[in-house]
PDB file of N, CA and C in Angstrom:
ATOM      1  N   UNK A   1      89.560  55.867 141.301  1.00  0.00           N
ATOM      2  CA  UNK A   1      89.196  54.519 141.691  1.00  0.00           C
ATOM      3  C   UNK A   1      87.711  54.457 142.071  1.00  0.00           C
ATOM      4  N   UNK A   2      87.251  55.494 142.803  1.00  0.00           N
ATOM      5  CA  UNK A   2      85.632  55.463 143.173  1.00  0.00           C
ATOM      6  C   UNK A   2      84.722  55.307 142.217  1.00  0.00           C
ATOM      7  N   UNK A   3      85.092  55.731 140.465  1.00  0.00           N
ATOM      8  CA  UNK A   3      84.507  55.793 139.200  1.00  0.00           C
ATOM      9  C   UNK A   3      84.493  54.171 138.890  1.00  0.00           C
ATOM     10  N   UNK A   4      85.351  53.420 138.919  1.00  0.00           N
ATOM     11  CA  UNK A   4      85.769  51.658 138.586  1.00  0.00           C
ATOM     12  C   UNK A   4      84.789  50.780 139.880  1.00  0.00           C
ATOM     13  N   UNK A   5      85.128  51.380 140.958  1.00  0.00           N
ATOM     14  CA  UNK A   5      84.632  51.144 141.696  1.00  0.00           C
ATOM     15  C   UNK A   5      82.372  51.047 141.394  1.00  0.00           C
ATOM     16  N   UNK A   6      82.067  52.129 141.585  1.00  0.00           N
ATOM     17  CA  UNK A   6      80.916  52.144 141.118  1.00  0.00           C
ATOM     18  C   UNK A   6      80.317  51.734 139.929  1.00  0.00           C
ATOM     19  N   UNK A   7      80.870  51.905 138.496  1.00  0.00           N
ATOM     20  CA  UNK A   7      80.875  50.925 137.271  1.00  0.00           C
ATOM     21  C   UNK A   7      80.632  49.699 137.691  1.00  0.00           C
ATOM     22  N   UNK A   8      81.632  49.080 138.380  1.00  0.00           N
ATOM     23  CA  UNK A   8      81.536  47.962 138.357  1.00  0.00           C
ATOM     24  C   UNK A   8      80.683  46.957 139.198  1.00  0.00           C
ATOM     25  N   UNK A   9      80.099  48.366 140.259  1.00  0.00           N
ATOM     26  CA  UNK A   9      79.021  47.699 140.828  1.00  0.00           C
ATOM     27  C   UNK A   9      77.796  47.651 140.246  1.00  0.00           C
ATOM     28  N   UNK A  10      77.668  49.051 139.133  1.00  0.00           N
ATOM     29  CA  UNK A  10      76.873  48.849 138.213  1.00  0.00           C
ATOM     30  C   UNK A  10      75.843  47.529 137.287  1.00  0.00           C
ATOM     31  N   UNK A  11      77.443  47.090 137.060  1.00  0.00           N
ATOM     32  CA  UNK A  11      77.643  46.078 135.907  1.00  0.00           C
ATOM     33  C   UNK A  11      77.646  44.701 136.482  1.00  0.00           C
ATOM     34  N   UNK A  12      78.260  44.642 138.131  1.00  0.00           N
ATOM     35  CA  UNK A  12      77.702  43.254 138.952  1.00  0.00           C
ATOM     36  C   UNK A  12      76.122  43.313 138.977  1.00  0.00           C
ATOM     37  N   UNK A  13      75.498  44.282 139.512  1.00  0.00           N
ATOM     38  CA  UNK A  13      74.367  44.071 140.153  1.00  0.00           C
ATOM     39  C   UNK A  13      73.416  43.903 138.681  1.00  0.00           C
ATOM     40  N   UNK A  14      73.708  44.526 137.284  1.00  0.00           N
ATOM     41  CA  UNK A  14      72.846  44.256 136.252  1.00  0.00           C
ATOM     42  C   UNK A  14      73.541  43.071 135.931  1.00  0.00           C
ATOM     43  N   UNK A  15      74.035  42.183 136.165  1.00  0.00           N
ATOM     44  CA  UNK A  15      74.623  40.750 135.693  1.00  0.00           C
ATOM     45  C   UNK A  15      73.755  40.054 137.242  1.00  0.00           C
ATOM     46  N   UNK A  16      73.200  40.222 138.104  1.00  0.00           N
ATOM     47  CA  UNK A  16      72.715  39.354 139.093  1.00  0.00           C
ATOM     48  C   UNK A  16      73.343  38.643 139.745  1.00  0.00           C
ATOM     49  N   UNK A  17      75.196  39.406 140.011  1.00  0.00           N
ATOM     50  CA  UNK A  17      75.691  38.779 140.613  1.00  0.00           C
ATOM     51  C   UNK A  17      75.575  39.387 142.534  1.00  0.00           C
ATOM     52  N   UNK A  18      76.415  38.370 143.188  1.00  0.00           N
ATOM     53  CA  UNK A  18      76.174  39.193 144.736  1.00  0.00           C
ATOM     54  C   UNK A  18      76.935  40.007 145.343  1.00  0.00           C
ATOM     55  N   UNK A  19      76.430  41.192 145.984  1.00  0.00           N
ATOM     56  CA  UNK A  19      76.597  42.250 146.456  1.00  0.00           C
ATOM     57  C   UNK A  19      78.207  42.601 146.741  1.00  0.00           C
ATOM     58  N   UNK A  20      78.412  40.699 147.662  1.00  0.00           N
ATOM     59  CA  UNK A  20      80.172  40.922 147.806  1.00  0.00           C
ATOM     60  C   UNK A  20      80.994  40.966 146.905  1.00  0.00           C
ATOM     61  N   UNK A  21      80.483  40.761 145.295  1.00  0.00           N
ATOM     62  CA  UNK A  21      81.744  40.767 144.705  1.00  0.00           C
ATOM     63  C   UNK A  21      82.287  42.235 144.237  1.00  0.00           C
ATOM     64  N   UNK A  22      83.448  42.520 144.329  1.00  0.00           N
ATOM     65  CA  UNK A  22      83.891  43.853 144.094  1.00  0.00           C
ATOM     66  C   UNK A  22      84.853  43.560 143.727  1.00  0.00           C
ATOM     67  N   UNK A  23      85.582  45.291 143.491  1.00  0.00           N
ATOM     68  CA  UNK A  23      87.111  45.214 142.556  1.00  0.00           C
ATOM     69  C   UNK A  23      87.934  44.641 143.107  1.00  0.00           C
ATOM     70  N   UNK A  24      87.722  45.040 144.788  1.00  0.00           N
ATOM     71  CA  UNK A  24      88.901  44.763 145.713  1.00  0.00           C
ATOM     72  C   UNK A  24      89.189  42.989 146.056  1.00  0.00           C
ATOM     73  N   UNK A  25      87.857  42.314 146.023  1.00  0.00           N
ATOM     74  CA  UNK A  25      87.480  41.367 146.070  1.00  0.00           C
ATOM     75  C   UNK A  25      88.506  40.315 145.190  1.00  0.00           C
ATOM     76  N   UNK A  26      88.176  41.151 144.160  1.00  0.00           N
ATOM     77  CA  UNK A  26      88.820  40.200 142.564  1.00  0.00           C
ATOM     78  C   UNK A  26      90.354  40.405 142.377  1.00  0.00           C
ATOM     79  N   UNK A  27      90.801  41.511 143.374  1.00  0.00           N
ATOM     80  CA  UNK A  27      92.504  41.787 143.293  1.00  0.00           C
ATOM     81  C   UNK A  27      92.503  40.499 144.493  1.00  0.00           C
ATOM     82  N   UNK A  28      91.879  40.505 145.307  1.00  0.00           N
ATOM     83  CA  UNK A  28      92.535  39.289 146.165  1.00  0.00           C
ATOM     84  C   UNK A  28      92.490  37.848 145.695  1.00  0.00           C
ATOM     85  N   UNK A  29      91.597  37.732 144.873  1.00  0.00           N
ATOM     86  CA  UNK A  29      91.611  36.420 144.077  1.00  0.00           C
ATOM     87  C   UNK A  29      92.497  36.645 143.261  1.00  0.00           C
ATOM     88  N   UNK A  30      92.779  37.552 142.656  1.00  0.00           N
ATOM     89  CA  UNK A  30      93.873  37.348 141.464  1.00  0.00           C
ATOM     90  C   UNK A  30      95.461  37.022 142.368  1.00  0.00           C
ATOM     91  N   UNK A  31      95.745  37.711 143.419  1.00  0.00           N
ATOM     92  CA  UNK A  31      96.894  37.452 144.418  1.00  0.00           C
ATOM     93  C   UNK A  31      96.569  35.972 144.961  1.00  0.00           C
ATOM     94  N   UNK A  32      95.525  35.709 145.369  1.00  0.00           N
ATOM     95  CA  UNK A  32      95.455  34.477 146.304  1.00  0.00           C
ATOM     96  C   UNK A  32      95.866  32.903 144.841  1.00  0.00           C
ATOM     97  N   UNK A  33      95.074  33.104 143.819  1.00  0.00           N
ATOM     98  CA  UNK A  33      95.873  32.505 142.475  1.00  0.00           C
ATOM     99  C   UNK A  33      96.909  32.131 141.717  1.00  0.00           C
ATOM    100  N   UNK A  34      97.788  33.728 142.085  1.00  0.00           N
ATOM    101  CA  UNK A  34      98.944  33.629 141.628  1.00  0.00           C
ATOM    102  C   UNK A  34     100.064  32.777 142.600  1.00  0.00           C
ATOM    103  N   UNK A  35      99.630  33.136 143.818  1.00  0.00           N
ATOM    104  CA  UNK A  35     100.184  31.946 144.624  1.00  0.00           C
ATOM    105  C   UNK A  35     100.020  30.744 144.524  1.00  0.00           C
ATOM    106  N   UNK A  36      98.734  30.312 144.789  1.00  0.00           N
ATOM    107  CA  UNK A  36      98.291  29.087 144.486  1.00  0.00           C
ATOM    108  C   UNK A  36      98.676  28.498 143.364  1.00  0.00           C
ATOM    109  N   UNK A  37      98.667  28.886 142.526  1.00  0.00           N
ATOM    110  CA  UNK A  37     100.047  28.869 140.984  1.00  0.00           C
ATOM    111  C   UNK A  37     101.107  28.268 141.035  1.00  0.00           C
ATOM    112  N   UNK A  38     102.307  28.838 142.069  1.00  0.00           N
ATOM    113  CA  UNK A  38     103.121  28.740 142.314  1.00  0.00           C
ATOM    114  C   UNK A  38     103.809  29.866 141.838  1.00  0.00           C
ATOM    115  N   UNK A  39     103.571  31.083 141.490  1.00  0.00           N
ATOM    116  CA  UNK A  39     104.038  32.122 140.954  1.00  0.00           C
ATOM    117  C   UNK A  39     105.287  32.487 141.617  1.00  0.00           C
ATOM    118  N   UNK A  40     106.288  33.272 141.895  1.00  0.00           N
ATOM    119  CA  UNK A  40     107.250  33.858 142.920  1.00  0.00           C
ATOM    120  C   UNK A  40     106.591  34.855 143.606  1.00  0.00           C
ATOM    121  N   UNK A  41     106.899  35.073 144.770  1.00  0.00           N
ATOM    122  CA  UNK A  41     106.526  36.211 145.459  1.00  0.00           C
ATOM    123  C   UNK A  41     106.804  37.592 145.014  1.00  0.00           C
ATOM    124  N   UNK A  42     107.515  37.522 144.547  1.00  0.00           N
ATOM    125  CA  UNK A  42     108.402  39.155 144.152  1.00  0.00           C
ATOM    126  C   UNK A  42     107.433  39.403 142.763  1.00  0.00           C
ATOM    127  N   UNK A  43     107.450  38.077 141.652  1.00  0.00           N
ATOM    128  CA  UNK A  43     106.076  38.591 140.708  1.00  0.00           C
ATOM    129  C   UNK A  43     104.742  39.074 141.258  1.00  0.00           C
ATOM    130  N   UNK A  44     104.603  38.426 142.316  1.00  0.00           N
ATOM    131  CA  UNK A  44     103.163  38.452 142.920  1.00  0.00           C
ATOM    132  C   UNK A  44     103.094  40.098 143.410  1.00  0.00           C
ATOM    133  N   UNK A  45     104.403  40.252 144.247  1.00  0.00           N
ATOM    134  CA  UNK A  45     104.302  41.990 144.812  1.00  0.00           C
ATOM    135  C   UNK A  45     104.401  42.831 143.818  1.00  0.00           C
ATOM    136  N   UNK A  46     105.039  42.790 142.307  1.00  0.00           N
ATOM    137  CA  UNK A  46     105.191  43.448 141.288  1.00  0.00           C
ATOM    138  C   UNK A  46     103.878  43.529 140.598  1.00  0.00           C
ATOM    139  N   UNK A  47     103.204  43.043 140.772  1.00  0.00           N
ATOM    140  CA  UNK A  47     101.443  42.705 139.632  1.00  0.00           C
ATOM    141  C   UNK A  47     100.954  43.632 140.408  1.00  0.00           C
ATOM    142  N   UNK A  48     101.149  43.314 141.514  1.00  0.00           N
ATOM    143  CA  UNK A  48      99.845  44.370 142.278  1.00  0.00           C
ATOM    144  C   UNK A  48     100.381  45.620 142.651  1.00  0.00           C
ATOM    145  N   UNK A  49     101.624  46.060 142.454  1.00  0.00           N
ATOM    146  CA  UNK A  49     102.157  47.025 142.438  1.00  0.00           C
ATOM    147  C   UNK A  49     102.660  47.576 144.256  1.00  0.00           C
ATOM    148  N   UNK A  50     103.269  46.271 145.136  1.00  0.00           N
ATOM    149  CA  UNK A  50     102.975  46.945 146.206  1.00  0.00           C
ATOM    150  C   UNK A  50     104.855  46.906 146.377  1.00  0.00           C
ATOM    151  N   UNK A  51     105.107  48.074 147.520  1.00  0.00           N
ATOM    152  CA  UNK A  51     106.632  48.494 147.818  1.00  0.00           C
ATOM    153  C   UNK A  51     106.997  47.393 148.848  1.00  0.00           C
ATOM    154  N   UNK A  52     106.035  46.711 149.487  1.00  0.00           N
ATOM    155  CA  UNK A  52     106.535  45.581 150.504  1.00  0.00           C
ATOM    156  C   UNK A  52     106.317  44.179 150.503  1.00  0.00           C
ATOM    157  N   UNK A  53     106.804  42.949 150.521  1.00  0.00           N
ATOM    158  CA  UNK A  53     105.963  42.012 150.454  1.00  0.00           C
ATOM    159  C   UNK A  53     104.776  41.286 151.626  1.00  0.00           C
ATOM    160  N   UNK A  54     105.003  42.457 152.531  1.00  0.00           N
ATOM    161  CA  UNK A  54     104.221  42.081 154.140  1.00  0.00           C
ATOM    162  C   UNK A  54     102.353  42.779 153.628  1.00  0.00           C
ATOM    163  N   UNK A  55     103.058  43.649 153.027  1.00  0.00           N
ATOM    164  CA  UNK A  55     101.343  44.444 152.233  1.00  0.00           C
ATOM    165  C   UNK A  55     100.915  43.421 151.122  1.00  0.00           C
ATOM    166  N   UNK A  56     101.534  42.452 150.638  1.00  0.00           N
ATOM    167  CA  UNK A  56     101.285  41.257 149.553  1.00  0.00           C
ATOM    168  C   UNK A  56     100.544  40.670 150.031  1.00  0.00           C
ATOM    169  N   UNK A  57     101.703  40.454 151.260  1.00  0.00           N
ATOM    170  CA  UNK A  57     101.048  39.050 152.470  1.00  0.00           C
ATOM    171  C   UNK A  57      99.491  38.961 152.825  1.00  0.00           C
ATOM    172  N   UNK A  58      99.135  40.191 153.016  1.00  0.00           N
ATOM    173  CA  UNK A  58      97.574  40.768 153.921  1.00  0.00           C
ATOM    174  C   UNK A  58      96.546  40.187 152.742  1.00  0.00           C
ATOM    175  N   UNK A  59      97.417  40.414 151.226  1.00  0.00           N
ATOM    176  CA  UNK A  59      95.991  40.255 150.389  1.00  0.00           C
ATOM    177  C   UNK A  59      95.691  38.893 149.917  1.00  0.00           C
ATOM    178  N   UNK A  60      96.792  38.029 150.518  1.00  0.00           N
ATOM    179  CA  UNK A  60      96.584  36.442 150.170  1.00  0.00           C
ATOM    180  C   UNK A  60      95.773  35.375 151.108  1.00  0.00           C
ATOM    181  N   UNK A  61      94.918  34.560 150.955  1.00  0.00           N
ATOM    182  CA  UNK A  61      94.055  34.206 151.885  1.00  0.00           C
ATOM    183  C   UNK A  61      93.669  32.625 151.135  1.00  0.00           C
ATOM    184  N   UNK A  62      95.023  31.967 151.173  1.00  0.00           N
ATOM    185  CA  UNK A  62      95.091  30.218 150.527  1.00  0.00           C
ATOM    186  C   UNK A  62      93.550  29.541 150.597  1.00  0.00           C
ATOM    187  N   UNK A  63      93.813  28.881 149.847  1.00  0.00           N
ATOM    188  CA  UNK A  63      92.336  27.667 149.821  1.00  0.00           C
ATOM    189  C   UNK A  63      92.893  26.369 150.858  1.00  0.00           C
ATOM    190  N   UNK A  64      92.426  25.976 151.722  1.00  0.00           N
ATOM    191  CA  UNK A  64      92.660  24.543 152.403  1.00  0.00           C
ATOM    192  C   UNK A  64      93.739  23.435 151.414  1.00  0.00           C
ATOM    193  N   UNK A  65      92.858  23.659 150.242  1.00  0.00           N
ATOM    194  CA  UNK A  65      92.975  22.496 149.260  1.00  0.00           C
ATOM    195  C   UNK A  65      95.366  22.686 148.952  1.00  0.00           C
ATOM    196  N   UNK A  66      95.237  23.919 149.122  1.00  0.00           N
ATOM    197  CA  UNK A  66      96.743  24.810 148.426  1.00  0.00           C
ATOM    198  C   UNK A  66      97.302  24.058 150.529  1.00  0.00           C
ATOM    199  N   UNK A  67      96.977  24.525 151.376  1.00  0.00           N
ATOM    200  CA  UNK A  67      97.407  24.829 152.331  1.00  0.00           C
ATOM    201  C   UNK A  67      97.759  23.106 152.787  1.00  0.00           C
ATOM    202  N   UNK A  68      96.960  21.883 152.299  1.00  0.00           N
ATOM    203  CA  UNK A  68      96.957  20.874 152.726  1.00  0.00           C
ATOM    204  C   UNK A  68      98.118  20.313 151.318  1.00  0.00           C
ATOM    205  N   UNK A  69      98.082  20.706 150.783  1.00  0.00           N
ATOM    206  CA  UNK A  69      99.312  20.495 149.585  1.00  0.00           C
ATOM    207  C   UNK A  69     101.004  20.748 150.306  1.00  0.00           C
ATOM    208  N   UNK A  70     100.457  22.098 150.758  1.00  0.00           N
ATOM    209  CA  UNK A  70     101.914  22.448 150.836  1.00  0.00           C
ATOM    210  C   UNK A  70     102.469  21.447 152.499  1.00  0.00           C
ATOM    211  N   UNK A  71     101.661  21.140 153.295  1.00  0.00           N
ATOM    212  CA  UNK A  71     102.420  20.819 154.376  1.00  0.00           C
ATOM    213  C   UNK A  71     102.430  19.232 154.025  1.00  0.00           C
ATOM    214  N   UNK A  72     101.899  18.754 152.377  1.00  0.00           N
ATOM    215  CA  UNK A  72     102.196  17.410 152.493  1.00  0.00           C
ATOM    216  C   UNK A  72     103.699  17.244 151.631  1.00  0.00           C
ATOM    217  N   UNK A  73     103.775  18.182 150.742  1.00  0.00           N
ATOM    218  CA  UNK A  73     105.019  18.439 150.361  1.00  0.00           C
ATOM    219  C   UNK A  73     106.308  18.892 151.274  1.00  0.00           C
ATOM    220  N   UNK A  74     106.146  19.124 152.417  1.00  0.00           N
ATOM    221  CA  UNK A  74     107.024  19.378 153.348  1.00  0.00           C
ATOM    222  C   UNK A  74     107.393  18.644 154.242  1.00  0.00           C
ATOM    223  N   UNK A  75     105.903  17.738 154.480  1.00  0.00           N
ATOM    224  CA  UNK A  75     106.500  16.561 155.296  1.00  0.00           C
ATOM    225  C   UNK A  75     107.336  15.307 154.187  1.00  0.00           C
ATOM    226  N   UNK A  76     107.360  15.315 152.658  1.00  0.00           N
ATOM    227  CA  UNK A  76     107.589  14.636 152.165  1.00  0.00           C
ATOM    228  C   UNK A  76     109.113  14.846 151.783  1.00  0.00           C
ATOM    229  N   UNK A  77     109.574  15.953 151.992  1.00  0.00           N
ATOM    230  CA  UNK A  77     110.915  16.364 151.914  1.00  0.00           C
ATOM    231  C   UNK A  77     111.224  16.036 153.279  1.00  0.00           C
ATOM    232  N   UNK A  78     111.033  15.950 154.223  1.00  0.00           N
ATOM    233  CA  UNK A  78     111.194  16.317 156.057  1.00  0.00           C
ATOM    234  C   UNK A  78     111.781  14.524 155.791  1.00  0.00           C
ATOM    235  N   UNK A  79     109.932  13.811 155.762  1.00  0.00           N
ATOM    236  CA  UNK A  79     110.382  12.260 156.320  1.00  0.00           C
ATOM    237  C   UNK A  79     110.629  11.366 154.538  1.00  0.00           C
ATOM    238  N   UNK A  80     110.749  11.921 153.986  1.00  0.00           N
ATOM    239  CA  UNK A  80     110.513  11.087 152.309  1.00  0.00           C
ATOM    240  C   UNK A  80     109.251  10.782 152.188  1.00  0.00           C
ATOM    241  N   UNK A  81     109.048  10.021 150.893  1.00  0.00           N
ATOM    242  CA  UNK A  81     107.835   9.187 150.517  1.00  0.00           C
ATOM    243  C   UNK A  81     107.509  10.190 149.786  1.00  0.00           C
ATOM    244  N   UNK A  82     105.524   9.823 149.892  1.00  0.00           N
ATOM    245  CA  UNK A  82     105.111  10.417 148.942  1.00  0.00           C
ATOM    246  C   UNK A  82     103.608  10.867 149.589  1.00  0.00           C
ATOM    247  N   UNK A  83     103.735  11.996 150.483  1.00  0.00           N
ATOM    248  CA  UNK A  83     102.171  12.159 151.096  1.00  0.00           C
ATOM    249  C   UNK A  83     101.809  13.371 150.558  1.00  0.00           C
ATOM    250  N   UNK A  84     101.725  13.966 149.132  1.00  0.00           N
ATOM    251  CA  UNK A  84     101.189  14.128 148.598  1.00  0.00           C
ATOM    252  C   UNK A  84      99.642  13.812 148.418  1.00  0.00           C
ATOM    253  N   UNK A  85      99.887  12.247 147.908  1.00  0.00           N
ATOM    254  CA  UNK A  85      98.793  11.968 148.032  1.00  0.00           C
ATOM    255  C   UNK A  85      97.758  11.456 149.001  1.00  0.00           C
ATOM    256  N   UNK A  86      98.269  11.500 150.219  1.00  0.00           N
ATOM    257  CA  UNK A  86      98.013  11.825 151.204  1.00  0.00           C
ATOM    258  C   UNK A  86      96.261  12.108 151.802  1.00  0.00           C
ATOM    259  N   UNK A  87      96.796  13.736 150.619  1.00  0.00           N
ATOM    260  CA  UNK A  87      95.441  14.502 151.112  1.00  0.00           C
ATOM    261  C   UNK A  87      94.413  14.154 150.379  1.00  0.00           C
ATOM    262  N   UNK A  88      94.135  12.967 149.446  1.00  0.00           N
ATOM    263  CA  UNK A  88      93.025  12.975 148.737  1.00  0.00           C
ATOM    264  C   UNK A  88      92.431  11.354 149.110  1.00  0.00           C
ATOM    265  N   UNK A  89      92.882  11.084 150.344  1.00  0.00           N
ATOM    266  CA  UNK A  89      91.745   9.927 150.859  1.00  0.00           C
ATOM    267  C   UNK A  89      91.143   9.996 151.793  1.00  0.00           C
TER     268      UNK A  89
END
């Protein structure tokens, strides 16, 4: 992993990208996505290859935009309607 690791910092820093982006970086976007997706959890722990879904949990880190979705979809099952749309005024 230290070989992928360094390559690829290689290959960021001659592309002019910034310092933070890394491998580890881009596995958490690819997890934080697949959620945001709506993927299943159990696919999500199977991609990344982990034995628990609490070690899944650590690498997911929602966007507002996902997080203000889901509690309008919950209040919309809770009280009815439709506050969905809600979040976009």
């Amino acid at each position: 992993m230290r070989y992928i690791d360094l390559r690829f910092a290689q290959i960021r820093d001659e592309a002019g990208l910034p310092g933070e982006l890394s491998v580890h970086a881009l596995r958490h976007t690819y997890v934080t996505n697949l959620i945001e997706w709506g993927y299943a959890e159990k696919f999500v722990q199977d991609q990344v290859g982990h034995a628990y879904a609490s070690t899944t949990a650590i690498y997911t880190s929602v966007g507002d935009d996902f997080k203000n979705r889901m509690i309008s979809q919950a209040l919309s099952r809770i009280y009815g309607g439709n506050h969905a749309d809600d979040s976009h005024t």
